[in-house]
C-alpha atoms as a PDB file:
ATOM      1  CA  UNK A   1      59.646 129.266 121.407  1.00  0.00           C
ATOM      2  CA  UNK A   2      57.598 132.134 119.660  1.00  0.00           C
ATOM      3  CA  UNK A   3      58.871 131.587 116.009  1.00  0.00           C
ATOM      4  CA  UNK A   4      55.281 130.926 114.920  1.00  0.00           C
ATOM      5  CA  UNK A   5      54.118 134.378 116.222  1.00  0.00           C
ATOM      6  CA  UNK A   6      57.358 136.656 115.615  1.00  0.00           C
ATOM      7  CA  UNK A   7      56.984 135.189 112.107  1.00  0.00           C
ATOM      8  CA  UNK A   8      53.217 136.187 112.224  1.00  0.00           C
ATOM      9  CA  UNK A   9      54.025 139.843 113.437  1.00  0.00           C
ATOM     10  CA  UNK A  10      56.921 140.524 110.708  1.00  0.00           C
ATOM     11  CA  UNK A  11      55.601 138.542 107.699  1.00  0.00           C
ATOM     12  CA  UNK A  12      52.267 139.867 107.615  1.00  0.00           C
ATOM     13  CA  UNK A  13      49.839 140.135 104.691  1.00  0.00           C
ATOM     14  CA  UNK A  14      49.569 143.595 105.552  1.00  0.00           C
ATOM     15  CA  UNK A  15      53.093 143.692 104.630  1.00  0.00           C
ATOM     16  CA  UNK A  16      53.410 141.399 101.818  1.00  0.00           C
ATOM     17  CA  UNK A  17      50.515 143.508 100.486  1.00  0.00           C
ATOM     18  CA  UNK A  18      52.764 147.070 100.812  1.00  0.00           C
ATOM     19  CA  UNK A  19      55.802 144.839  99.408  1.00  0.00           C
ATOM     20  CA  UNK A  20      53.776 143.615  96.274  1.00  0.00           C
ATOM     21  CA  UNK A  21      52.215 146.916  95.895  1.00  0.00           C
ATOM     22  CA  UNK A  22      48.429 145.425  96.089  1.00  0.00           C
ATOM     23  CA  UNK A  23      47.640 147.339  99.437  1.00  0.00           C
ATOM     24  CA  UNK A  24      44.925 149.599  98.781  1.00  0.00           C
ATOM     25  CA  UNK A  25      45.660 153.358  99.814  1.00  0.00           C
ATOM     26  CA  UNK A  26      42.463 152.999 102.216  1.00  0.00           C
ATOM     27  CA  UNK A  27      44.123 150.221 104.435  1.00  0.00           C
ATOM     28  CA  UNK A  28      47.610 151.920 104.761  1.00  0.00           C
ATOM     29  CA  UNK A  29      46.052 154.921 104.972  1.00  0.00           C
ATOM     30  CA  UNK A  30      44.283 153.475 107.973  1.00  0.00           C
ATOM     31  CA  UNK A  31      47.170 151.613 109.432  1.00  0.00           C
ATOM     32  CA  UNK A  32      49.057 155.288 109.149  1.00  0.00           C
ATOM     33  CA  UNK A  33      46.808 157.171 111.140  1.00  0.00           C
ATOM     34  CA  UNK A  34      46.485 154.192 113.880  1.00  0.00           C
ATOM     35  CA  UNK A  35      50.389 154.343 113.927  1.00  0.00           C
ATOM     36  CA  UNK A  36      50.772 158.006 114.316  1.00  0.00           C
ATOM     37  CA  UNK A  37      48.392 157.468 117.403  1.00  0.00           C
ATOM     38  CA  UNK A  38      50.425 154.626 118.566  1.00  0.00           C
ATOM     39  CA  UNK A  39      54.034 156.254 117.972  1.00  0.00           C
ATOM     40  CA  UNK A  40      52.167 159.358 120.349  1.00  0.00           C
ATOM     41  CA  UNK A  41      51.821 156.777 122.486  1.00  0.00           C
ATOM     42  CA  UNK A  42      54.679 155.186 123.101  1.00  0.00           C
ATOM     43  CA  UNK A  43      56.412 158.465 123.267  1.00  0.00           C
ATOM     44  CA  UNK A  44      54.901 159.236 125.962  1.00  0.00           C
ATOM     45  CA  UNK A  45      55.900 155.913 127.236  1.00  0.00           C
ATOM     46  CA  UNK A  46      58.930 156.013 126.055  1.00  0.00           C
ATOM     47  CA  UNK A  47      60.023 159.585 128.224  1.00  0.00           C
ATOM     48  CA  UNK A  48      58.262 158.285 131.448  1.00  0.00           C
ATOM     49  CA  UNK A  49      60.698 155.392 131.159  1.00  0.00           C
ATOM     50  CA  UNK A  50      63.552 157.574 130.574  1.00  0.00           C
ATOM     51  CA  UNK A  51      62.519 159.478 133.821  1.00  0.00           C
ATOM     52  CA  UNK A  52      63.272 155.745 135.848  1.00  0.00           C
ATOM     53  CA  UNK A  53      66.449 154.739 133.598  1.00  0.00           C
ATOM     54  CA  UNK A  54      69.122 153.639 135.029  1.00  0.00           C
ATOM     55  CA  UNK A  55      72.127 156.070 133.796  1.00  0.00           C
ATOM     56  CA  UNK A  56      73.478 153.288 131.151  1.00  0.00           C
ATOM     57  CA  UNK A  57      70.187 153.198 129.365  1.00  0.00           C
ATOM     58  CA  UNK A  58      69.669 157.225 128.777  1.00  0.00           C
ATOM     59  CA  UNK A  59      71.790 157.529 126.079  1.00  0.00           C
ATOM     60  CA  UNK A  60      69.609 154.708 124.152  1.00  0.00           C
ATOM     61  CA  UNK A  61      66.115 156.484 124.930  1.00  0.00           C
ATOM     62  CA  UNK A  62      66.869 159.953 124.965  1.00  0.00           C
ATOM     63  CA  UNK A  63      68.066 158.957 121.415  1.00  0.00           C
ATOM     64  CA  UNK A  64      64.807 157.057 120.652  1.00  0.00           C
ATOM     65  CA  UNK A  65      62.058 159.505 122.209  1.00  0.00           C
ATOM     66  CA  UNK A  66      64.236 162.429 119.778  1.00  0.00           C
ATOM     67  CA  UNK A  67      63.274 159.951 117.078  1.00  0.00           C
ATOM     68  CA  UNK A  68      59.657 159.907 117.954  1.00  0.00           C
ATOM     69  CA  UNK A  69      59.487 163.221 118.186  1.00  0.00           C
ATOM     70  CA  UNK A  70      60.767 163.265 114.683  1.00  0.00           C
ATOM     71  CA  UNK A  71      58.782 160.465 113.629  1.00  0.00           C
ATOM     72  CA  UNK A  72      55.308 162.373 114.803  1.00  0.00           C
ATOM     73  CA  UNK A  73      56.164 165.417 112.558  1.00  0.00           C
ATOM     74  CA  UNK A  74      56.845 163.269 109.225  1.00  0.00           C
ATOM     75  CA  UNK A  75      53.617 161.861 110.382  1.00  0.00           C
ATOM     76  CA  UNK A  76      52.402 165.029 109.732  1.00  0.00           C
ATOM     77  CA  UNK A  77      53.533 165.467 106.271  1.00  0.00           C
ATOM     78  CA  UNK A  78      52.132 162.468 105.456  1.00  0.00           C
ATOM     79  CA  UNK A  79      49.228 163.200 106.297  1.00  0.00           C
ATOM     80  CA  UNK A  80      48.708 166.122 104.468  1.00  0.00           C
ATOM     81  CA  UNK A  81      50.416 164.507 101.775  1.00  0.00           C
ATOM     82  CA  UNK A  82      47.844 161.692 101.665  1.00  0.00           C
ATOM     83  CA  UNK A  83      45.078 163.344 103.254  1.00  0.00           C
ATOM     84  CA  UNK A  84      44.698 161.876 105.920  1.00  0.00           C
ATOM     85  CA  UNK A  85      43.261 163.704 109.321  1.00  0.00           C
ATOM     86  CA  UNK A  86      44.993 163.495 112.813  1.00  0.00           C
ATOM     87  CA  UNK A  87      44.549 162.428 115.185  1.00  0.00           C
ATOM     88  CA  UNK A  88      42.279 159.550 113.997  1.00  0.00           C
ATOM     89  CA  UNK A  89      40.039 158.225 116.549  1.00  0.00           C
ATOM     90  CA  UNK A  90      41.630 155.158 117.924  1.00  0.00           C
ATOM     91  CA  UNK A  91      40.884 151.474 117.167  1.00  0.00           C
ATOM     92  CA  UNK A  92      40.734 148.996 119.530  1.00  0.00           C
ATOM     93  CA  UNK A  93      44.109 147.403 119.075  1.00  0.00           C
ATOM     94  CA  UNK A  94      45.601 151.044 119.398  1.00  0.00           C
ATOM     95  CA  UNK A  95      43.592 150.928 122.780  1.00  0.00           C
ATOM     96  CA  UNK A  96      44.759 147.878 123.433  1.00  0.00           C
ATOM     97  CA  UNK A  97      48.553 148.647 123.099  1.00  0.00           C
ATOM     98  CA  UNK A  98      47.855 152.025 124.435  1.00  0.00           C
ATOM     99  CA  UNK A  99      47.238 149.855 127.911  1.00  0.00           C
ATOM    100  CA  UNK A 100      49.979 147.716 128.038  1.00  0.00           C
ATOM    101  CA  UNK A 101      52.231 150.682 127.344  1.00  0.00           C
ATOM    102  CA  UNK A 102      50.244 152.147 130.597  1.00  0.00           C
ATOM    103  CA  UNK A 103      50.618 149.155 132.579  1.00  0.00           C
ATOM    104  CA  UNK A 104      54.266 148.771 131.537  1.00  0.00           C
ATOM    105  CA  UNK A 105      54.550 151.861 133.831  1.00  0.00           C
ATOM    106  CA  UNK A 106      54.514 149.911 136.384  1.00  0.00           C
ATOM    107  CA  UNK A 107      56.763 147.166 136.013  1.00  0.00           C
ATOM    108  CA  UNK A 108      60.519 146.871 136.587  1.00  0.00           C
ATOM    109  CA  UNK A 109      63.149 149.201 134.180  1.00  0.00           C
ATOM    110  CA  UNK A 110      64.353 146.155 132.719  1.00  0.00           C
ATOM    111  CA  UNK A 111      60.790 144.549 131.934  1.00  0.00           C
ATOM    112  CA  UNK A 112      59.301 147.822 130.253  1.00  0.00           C
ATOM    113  CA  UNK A 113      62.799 148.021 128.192  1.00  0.00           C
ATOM    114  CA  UNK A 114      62.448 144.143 127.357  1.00  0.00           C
ATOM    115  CA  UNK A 115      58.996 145.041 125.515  1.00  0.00           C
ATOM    116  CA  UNK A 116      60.328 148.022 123.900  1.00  0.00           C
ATOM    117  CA  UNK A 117      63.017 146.232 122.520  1.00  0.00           C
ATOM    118  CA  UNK A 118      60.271 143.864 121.008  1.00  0.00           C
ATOM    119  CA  UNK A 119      57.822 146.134 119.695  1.00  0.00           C
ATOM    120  CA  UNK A 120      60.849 148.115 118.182  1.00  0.00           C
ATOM    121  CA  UNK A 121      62.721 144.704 116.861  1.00  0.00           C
ATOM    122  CA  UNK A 122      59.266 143.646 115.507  1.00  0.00           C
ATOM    123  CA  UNK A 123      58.662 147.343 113.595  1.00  0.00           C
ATOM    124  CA  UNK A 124      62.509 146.753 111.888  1.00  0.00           C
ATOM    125  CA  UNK A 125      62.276 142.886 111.073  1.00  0.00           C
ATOM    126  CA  UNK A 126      58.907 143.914 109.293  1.00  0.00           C
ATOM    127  CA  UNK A 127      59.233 146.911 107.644  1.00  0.00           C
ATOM    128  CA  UNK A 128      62.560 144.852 106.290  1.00  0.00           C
ATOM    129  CA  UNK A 129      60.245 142.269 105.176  1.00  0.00           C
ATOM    130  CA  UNK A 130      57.977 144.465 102.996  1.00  0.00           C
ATOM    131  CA  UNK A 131      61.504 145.875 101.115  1.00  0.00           C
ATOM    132  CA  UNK A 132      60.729 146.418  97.641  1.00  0.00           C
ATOM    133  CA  UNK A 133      62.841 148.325  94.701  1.00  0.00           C
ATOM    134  CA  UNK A 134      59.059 148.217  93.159  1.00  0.00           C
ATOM    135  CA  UNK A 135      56.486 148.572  96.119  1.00  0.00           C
ATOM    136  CA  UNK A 136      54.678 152.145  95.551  1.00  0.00           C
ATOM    137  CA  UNK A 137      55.072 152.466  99.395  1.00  0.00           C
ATOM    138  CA  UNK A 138      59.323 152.262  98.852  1.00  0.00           C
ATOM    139  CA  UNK A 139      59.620 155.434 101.022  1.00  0.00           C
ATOM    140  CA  UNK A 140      57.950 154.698 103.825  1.00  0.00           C
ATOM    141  CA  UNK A 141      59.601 151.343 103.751  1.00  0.00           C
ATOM    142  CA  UNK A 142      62.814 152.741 103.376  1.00  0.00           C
ATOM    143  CA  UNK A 143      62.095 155.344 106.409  1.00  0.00           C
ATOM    144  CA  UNK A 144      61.223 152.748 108.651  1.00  0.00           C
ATOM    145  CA  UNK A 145      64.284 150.584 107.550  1.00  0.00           C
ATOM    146  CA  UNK A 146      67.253 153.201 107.861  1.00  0.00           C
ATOM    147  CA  UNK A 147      70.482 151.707 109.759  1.00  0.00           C
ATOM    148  CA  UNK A 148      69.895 154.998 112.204  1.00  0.00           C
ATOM    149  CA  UNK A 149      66.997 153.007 113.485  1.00  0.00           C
ATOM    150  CA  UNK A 150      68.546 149.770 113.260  1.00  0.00           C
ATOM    151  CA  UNK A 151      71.290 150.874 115.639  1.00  0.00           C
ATOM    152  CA  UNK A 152      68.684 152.386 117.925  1.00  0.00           C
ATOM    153  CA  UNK A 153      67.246 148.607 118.500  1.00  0.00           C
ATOM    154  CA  UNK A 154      70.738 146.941 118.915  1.00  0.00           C
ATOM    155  CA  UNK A 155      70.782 149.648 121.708  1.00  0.00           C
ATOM    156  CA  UNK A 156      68.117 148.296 123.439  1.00  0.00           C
ATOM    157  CA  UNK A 157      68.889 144.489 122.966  1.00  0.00           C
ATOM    158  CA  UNK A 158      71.512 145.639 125.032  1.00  0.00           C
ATOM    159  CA  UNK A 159      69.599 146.987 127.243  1.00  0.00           C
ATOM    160  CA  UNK A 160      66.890 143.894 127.135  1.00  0.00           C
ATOM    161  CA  UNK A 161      66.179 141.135 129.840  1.00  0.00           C
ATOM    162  CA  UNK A 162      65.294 137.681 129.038  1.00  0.00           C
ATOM    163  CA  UNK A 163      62.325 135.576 129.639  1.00  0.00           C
ATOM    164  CA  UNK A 164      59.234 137.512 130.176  1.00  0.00           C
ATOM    165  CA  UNK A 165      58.026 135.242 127.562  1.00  0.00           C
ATOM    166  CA  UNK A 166      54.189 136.078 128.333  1.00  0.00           C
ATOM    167  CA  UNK A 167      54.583 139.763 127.862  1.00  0.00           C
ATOM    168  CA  UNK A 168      56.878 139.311 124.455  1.00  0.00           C
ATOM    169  CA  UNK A 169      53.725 136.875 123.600  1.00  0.00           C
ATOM    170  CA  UNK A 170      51.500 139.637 124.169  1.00  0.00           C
ATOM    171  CA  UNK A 171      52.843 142.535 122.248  1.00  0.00           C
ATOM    172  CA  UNK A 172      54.089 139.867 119.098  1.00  0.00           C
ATOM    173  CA  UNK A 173      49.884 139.264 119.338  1.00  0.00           C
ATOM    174  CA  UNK A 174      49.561 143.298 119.759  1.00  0.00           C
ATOM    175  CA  UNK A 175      51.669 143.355 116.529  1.00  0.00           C
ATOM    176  CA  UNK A 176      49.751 140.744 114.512  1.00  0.00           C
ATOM    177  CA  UNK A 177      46.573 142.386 115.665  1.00  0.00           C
ATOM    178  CA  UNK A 178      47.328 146.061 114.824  1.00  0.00           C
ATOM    179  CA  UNK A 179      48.496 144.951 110.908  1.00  0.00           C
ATOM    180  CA  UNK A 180      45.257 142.981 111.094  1.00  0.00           C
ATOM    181  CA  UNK A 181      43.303 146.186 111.730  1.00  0.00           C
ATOM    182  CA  UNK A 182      44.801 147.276 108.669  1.00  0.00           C
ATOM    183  CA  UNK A 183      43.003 144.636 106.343  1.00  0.00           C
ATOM    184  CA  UNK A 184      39.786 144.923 108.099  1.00  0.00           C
ATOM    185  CA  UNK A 185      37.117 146.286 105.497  1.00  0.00           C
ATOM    186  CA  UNK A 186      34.705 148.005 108.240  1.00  0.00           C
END
């Protein structure tokens, strides 16, 4: 039913660009610093749903906010490494997913976990996509890619409801969007 835009949100340019190497520095660089915002974000998210998880799911997210909290701090080495400075002011598709991750607050356990399972399941199938032995971005590939994180998603597929197809429409379009920020020259 949404093979057009899952394929759109995990076979991006963006990421055929980091897989071929032709990225320039600028627009991962800039797609970094929005994602360091976002992965603030949605750990923020991410514990206020653990606060309202039933007791089967805890496991799952306590493991995956421990992850983020991880994840922000090699943000921070990046960073530095690349020279980057955070926090970046935020675009307006970090914006954008910042308030469905709000409004997601509101709805049902099982809908919130259905569209982290798809944001996290999109992240994986992409970032597996852009695997290269000779892409000059192989280690951030390979960090987003590891089968710690891989598990981490099965866990929530478990954990998943189906149907909701307008809100796994609207963060696959949140996906496309944020790798299209990426490209944009402004």
């Amino acid at each position: 039913m949404f093979d057009d835009l899952w394929t759109a949100a995990t076979q991006h340019a963006f990421l055929e660009a980091v897989r071929d190497g032709t990225v320039s520095n600028s627009a991962f660089d800039r797609w970094l610093a929005q994602d360091a915002l976002f992965v603030a974000d949605l750990l923020t998210f991410q514990a206020r749903l653990l606060a309202r998880a039933p007791r089967q799911a805890q496991t799952v997210l306590v493991g995956g906010c421990s992850a983020l909290v991880a994840e922000l701090d090699w943000f921070e080495d990046q960073a530095a490494r690349r020279h980057i400075d955070l926090p970046a002011a935020p675009l307006p598709v970090t914006l954008a997913y910042r308030e469905l991750l709000q409004r997601l607050d509101t709805q049902p356990f099982e809908v919130a976990v259905t569209a982290l399972w798809v944001i996290e399941r999109v992240y994986l199938l992409a970032w597996t996509h852009a695997a290269s032995p000779t892409s000059p971005f192989g280690e951030f590939v390979e960090h987003w890619t590891v089968p710690e994180f891989a598990a981490y998603v099965d866990g929530l597929a478990a954990l998943k409801e189906d149907g909701h197809d307008s809100l796994v429409a609207e963060v696959l379009q949140l996906e496309v969007w944020f790798w299209d920020m990426a490209l944009e020259t402004s």
